[in-house]
C-alpha atoms as a PDB file:
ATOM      1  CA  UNK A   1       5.880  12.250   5.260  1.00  0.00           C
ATOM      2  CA  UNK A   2       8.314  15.031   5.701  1.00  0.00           C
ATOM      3  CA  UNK A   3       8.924  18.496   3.622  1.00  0.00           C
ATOM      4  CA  UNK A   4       8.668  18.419   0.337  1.00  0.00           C
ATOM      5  CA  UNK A   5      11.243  16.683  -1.881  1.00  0.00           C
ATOM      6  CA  UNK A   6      13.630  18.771  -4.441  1.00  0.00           C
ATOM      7  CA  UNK A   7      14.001  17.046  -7.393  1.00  0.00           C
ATOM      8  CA  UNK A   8      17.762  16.461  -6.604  1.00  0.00           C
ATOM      9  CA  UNK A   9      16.655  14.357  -4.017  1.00  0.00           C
ATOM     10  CA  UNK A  10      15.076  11.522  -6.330  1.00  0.00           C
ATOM     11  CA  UNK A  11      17.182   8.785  -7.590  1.00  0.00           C
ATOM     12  CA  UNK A  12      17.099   7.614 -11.119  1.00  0.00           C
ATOM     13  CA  UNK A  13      17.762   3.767 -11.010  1.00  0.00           C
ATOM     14  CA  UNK A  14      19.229   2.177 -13.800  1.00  0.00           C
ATOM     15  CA  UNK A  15      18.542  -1.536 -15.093  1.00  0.00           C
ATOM     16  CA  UNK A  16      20.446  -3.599 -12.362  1.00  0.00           C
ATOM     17  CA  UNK A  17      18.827  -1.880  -9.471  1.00  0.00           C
ATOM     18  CA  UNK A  18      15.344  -2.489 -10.975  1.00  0.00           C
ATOM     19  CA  UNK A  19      16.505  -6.367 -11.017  1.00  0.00           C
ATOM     20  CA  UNK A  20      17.095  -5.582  -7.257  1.00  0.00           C
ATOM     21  CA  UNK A  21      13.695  -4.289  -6.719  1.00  0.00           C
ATOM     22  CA  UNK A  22      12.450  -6.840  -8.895  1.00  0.00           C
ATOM     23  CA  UNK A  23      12.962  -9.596  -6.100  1.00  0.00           C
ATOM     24  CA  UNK A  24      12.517  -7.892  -2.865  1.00  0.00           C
ATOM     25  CA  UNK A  25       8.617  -6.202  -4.414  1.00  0.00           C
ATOM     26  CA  UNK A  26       7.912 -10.216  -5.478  1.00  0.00           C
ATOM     27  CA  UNK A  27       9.062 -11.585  -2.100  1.00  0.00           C
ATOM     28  CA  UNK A  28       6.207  -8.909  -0.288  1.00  0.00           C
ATOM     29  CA  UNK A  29       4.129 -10.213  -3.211  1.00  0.00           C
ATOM     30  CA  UNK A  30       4.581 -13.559  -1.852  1.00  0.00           C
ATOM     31  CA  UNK A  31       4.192 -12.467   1.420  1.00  0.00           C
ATOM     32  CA  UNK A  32       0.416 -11.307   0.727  1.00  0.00           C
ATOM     33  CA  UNK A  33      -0.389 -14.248  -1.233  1.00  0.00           C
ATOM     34  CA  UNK A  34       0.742 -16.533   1.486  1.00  0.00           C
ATOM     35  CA  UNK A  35      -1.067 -15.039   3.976  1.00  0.00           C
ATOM     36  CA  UNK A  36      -4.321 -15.742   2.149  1.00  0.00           C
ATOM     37  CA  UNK A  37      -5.421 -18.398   3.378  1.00  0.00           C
ATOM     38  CA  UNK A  38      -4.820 -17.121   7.160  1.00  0.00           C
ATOM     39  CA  UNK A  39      -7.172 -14.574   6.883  1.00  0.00           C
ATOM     40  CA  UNK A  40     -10.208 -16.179   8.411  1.00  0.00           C
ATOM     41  CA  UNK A  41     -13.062 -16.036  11.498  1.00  0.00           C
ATOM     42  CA  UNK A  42     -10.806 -16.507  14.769  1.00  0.00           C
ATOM     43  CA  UNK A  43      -7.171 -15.819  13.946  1.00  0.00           C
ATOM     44  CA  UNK A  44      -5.951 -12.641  15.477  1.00  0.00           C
ATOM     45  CA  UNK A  45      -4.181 -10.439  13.836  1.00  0.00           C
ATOM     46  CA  UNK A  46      -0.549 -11.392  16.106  1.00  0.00           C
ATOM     47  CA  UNK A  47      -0.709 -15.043  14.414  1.00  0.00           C
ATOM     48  CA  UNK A  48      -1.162 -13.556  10.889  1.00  0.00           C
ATOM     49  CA  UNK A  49       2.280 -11.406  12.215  1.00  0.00           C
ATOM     50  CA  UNK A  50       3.960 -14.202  13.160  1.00  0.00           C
ATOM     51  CA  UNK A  51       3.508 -15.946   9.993  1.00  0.00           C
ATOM     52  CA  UNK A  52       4.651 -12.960   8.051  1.00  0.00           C
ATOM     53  CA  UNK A  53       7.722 -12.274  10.206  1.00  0.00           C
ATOM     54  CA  UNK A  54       8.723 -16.088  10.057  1.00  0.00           C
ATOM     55  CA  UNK A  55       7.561 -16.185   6.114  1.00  0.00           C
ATOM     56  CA  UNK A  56      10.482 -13.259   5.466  1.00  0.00           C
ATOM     57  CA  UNK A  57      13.238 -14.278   7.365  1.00  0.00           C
ATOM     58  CA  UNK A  58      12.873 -18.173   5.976  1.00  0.00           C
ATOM     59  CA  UNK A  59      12.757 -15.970   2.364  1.00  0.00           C
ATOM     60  CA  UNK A  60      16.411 -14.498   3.749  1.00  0.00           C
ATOM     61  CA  UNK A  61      14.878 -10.736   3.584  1.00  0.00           C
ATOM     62  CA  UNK A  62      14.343  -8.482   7.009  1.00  0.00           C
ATOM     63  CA  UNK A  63      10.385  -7.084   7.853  1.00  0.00           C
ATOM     64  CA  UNK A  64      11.628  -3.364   7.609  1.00  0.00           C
ATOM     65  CA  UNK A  65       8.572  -2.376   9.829  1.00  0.00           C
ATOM     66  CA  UNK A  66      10.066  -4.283  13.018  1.00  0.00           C
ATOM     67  CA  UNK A  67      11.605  -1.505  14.688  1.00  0.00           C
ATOM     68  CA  UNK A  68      11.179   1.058  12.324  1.00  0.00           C
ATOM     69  CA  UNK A  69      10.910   4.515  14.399  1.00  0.00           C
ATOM     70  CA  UNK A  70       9.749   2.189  17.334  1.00  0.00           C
ATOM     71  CA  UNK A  71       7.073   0.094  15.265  1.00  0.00           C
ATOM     72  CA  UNK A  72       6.847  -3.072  17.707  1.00  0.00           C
ATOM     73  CA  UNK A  73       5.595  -5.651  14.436  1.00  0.00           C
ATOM     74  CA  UNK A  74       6.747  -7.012  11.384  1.00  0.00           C
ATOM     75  CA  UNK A  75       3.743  -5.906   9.427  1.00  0.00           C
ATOM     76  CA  UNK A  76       0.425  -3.554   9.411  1.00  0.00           C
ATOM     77  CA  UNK A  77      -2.913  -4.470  10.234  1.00  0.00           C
ATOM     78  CA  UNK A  78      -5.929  -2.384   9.434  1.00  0.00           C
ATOM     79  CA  UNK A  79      -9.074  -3.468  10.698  1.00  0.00           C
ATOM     80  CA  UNK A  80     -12.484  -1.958   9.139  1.00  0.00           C
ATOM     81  CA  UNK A  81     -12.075   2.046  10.249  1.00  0.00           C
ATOM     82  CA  UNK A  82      -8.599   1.602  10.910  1.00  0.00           C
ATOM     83  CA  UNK A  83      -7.149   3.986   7.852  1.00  0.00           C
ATOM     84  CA  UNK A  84      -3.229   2.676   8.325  1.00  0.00           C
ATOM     85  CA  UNK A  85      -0.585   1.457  10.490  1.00  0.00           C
ATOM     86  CA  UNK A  86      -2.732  -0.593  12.465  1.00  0.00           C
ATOM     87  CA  UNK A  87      -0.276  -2.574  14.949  1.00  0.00           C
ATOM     88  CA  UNK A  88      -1.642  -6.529  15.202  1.00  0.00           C
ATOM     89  CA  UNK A  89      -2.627  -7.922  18.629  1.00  0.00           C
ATOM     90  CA  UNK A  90      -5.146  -9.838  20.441  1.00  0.00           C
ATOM     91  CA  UNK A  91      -8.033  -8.944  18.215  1.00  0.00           C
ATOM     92  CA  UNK A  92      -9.463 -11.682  16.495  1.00  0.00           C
ATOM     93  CA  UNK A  93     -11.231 -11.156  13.022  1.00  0.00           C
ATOM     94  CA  UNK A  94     -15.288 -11.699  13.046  1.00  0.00           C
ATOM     95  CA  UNK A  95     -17.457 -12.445  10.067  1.00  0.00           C
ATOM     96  CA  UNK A  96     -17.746  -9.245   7.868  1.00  0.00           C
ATOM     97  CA  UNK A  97     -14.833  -7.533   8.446  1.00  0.00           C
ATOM     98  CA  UNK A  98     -12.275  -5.965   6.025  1.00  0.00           C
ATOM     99  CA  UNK A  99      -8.493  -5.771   6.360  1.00  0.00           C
ATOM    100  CA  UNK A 100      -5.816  -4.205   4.983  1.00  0.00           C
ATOM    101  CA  UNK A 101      -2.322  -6.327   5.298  1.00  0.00           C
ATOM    102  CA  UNK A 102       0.902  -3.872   4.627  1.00  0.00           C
ATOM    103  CA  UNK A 103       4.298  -5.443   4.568  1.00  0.00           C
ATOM    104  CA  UNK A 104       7.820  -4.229   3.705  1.00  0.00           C
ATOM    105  CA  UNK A 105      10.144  -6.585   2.371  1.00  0.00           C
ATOM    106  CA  UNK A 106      14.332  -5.943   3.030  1.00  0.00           C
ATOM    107  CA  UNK A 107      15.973  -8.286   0.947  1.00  0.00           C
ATOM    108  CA  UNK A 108      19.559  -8.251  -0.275  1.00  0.00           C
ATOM    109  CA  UNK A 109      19.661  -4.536   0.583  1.00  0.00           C
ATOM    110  CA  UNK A 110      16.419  -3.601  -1.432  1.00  0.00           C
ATOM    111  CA  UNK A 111      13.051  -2.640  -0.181  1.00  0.00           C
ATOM    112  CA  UNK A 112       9.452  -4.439  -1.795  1.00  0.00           C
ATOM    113  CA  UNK A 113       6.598  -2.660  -0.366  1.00  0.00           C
ATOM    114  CA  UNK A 114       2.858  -3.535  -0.782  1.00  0.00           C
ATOM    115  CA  UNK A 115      -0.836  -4.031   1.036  1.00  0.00           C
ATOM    116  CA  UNK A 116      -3.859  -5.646   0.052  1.00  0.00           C
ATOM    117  CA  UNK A 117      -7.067  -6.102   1.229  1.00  0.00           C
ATOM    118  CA  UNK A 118      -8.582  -9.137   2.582  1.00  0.00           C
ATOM    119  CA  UNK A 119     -12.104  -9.803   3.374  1.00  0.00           C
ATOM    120  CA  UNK A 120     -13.373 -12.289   6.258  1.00  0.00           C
ATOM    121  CA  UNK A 121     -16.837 -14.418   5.851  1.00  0.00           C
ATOM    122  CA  UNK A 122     -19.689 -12.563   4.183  1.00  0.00           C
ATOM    123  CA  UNK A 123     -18.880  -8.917   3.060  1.00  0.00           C
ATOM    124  CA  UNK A 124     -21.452  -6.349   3.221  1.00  0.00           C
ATOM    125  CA  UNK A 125     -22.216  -4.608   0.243  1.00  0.00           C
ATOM    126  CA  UNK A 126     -20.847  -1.116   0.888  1.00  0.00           C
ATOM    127  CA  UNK A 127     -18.068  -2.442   1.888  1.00  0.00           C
ATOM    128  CA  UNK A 128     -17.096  -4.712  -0.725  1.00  0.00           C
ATOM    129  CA  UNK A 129     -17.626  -1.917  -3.096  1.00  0.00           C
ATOM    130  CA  UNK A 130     -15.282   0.404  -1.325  1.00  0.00           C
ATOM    131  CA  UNK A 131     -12.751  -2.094  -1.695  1.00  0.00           C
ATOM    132  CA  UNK A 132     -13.507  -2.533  -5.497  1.00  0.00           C
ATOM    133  CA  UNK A 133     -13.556   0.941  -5.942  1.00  0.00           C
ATOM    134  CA  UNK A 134     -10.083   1.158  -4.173  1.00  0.00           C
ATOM    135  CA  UNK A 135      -8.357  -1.088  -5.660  1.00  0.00           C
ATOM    136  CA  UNK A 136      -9.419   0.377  -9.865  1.00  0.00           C
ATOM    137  CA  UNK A 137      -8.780   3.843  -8.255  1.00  0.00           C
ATOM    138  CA  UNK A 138      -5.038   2.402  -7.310  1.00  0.00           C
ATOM    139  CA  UNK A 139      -4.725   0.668 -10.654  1.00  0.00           C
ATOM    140  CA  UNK A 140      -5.930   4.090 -12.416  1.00  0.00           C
ATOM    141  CA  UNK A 141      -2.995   6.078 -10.748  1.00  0.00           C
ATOM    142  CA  UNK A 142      -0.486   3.368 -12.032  1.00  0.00           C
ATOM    143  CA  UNK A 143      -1.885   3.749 -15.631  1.00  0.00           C
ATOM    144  CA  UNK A 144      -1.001   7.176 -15.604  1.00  0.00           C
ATOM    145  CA  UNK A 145       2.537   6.386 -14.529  1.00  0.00           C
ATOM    146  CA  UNK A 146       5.092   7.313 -17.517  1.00  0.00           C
ATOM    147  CA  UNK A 147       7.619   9.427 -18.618  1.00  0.00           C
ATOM    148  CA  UNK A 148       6.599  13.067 -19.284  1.00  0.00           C
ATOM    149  CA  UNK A 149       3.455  12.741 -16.960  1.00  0.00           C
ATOM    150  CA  UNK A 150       3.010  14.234 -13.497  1.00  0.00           C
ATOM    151  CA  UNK A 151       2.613  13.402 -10.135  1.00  0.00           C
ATOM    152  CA  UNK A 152      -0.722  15.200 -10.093  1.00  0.00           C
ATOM    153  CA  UNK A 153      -1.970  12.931 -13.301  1.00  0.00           C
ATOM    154  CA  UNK A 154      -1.497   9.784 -11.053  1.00  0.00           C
ATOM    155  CA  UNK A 155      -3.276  11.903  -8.031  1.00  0.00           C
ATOM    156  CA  UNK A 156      -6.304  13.356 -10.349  1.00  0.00           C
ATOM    157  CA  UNK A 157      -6.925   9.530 -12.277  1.00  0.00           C
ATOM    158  CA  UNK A 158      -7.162   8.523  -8.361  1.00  0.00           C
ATOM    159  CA  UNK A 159      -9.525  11.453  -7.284  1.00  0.00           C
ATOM    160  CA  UNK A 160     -11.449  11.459 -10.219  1.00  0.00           C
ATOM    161  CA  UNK A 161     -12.612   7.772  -9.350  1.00  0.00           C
ATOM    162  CA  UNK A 162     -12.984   7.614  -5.867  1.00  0.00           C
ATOM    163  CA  UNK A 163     -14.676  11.170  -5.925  1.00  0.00           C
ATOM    164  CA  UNK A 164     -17.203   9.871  -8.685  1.00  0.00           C
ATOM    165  CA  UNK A 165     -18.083   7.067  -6.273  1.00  0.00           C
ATOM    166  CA  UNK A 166     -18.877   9.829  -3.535  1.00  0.00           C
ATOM    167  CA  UNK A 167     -15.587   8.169  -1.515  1.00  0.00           C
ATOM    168  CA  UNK A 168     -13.391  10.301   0.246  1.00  0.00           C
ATOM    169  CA  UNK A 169      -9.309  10.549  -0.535  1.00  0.00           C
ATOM    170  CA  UNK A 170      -7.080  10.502   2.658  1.00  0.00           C
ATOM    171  CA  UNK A 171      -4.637  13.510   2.405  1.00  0.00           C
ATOM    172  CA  UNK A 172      -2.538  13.206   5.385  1.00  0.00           C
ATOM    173  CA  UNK A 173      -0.795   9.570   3.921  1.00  0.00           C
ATOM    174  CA  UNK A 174       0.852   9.587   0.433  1.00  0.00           C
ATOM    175  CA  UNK A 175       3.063   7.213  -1.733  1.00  0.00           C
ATOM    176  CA  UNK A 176       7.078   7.740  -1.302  1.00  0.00           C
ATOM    177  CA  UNK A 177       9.553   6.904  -3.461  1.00  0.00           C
ATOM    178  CA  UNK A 178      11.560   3.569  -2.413  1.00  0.00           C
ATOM    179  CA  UNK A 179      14.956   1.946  -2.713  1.00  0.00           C
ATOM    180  CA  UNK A 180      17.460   1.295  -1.005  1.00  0.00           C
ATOM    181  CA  UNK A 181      15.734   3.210   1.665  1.00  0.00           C
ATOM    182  CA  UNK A 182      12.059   3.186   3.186  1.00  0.00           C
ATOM    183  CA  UNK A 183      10.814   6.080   2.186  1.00  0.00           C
ATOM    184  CA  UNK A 184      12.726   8.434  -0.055  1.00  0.00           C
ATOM    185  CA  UNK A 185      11.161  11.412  -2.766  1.00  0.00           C
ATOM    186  CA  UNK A 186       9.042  11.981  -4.237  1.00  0.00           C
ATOM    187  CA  UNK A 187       5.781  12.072  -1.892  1.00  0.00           C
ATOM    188  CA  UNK A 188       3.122  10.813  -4.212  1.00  0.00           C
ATOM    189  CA  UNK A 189      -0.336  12.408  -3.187  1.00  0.00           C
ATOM    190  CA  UNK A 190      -3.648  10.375  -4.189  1.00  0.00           C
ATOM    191  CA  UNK A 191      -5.042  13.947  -5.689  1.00  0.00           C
ATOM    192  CA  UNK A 192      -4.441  16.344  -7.865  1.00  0.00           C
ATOM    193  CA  UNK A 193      -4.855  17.854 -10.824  1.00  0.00           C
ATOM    194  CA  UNK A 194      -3.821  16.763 -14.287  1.00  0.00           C
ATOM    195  CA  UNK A 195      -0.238  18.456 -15.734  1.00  0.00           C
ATOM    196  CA  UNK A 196       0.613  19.328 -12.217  1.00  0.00           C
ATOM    197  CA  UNK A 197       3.575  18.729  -9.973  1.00  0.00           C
ATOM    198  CA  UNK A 198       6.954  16.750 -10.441  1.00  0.00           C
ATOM    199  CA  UNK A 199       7.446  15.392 -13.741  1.00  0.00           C
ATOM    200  CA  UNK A 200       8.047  11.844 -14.279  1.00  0.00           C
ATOM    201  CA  UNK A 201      11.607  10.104 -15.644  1.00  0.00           C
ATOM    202  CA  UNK A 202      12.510   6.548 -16.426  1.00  0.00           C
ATOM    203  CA  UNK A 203      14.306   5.323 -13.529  1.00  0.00           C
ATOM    204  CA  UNK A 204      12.065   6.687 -10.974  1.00  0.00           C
ATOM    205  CA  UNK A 205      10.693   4.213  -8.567  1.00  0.00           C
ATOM    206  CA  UNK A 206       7.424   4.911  -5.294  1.00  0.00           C
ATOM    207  CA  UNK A 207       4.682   3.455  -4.477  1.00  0.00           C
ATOM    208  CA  UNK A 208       1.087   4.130  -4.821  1.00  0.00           C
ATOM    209  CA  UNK A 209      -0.854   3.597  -2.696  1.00  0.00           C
ATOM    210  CA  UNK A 210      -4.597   5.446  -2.123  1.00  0.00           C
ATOM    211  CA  UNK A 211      -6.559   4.976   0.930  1.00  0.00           C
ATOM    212  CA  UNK A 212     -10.549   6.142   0.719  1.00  0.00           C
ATOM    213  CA  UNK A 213     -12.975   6.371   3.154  1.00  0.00           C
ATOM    214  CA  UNK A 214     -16.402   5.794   2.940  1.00  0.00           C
ATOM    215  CA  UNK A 215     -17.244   8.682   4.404  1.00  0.00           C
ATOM    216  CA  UNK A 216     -15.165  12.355   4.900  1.00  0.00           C
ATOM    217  CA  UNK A 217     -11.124  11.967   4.307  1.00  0.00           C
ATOM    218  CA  UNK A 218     -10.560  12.882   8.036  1.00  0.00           C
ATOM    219  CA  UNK A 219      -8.526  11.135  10.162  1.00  0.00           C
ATOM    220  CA  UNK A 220      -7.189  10.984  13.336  1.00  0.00           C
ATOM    221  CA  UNK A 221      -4.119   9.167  15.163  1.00  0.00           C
ATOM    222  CA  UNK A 222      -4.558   6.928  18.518  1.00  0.00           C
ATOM    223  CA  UNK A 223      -2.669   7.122  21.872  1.00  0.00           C
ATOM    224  CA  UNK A 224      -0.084   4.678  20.183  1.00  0.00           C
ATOM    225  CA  UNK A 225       1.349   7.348  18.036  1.00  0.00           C
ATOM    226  CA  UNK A 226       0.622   4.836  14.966  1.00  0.00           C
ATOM    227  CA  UNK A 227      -2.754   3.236  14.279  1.00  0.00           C
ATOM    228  CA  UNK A 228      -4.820   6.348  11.964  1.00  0.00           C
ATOM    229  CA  UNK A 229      -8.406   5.723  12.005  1.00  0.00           C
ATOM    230  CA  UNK A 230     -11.236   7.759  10.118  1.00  0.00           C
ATOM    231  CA  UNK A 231     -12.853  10.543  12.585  1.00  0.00           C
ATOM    232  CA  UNK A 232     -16.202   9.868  11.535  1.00  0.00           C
ATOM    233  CA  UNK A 233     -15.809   5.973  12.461  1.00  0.00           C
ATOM    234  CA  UNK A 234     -16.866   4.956   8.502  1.00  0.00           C
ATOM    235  CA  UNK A 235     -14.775   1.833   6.797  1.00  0.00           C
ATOM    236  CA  UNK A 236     -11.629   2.537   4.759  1.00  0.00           C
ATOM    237  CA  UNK A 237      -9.656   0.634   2.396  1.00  0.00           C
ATOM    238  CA  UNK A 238      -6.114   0.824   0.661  1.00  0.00           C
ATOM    239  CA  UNK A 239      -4.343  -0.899  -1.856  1.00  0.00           C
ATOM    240  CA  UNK A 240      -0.249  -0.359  -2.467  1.00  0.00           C
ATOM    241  CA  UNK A 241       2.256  -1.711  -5.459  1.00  0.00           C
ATOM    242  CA  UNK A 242       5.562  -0.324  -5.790  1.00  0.00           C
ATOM    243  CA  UNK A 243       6.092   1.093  -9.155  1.00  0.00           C
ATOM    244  CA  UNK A 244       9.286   1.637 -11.703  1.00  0.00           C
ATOM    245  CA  UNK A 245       9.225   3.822 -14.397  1.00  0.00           C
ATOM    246  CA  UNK A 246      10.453   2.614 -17.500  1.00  0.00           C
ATOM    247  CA  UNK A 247      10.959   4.295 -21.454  1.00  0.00           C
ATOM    248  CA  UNK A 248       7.954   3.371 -22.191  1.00  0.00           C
ATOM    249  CA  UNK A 249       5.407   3.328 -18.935  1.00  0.00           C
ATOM    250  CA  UNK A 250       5.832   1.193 -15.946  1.00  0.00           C
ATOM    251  CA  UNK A 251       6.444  -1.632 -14.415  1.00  0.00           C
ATOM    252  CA  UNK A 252       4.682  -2.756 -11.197  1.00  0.00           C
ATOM    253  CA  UNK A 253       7.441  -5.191  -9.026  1.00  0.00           C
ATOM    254  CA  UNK A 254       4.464  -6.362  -6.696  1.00  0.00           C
ATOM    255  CA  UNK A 255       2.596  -8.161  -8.679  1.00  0.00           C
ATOM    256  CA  UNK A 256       0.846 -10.890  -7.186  1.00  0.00           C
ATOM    257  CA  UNK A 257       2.578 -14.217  -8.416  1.00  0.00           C
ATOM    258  CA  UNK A 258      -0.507 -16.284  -8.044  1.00  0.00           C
ATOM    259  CA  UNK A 259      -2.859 -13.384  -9.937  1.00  0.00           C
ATOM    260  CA  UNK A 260      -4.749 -12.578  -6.927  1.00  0.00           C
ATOM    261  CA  UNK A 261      -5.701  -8.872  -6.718  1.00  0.00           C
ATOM    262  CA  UNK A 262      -8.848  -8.309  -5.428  1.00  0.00           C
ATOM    263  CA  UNK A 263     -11.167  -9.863  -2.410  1.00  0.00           C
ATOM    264  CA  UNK A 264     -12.354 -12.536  -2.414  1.00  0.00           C
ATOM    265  CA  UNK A 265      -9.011 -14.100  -3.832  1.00  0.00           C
ATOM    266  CA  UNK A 266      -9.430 -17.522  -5.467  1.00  0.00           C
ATOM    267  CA  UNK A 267      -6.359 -19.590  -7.175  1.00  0.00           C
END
């Protein structure tokens, strides 16, 4: 993320635009729930691309990844230590592994941004709770979201749990606001401290999106200039909805249509 944002920067959407973002955050919705049932012993990670770049363009949207500041894919693949923007390939997912799927939806203009995780065969123990634990510390920052509050209420509800499960908060990735564009203000860091930082309005619309690491927050980035993986080697997980604020709270626009929203996903 670049310098920090002034708060003339963020846009207030009104009611139409959220019907905009509406659409494109439940065609990435889609997206993930579509790719379920890919996510098994032997595919590589350039089929479940394909799928995903097919699956959007049939859904008359654009994968706003393909290209984006030379990112060769139409999605993200994060494998086990991989932290983020792991680019799919030739590797082909073995029994125990955990992923993290991250797509961008363009559609009519709008932008629908959201990851899961996915688990393949039998999931060790300390992994599947990482992933738990990820996903309620993601769903704890979004209950925080609502006018009046801060950014650092939704960063210290995040904290708070991961910390209290002795997991470790990535600080070099945050949440950005979305739109029209990619990424837009405000930068919305996964810590903090209550009553701290930018003040939230009705109209304002990011994503949140935590990663934690088993083991230390560190990371580092490969000779690709994209994939981040934790220094100490240890598994890390991340979960991402695109939120809108609204009078009253929020509303999350990537909602999984089918109700899936934690591994193991059943219908």
């Amino acid at each position: 993320m670049e310098g920090k944002p002034s708060r003339r920067e963020i846009i207030l959407h009104d009611e139409a635009d959220f019907a905009g973002l509406r659409a494109a955050g439940k065609l990435a919705a889609e997206t993930l729930d579509m790719i379920t049932d890919h996510v098994r012993i032997g595919v590589t990670t350039e089929e479940l691309n394909t799928l995903i770049h097919d699956f959007t363009l049939k859904n008359g949207a654009t994968p706003a990844t393909l290209n984006y500041r030379g990112y060769p894919k139409s999605c993200c693949i994060s494998i086990n230590h991989v932290v983020c923007h792991g680019i799919p390939g030739d590797r082909k997912l073995v029994d125990g592994d955990i992923l993290n799927i991250d797509v961008t939806s363009i559609l009519d203009g709008w932008y629908g941004d959201s990851s899961r995780m996915y688990t393949v065969g039998k999931t060790p123990i300390k992994a599947q709770k990482l992933v738990d634990v990820t996903y309620d510390a993601t769903m704890a920052g979004i209950a925080a979201v609502r006018p009046g509050a801060t950014l650092g209420d939704i960063g210290y509800a995040i904290q708070t749990l991961a910390e209290k499960n002795r997991f470790g908060v990535v600080r070099d990735f945050c949440g950005h606001g979305i739109g029209r564009t990619f990424h837009a203000a405000p930068n919305v860091l996964h810590y903090g401290r209550p009553g701290e930082g930018l003040k939230l309005e009705a109209g304002m619309v990011f994503t949140i999106e935590p990663m934690l690491n088993i083991g230390k927050p560190d990371v580092k980035i490969l000779d690709d200039g994209w994939t981040a993986v934790t220094r100490d080697r240890t598994l890390s997980a991340q979960f991402e909805h695109m939120i809108g604020v609204t009078k009253d709270g929020c509303e999350i626009f990537t909602l999984s249509p089918k109700g899936y929203t934690r591994p193991p996903y059943k219908d």
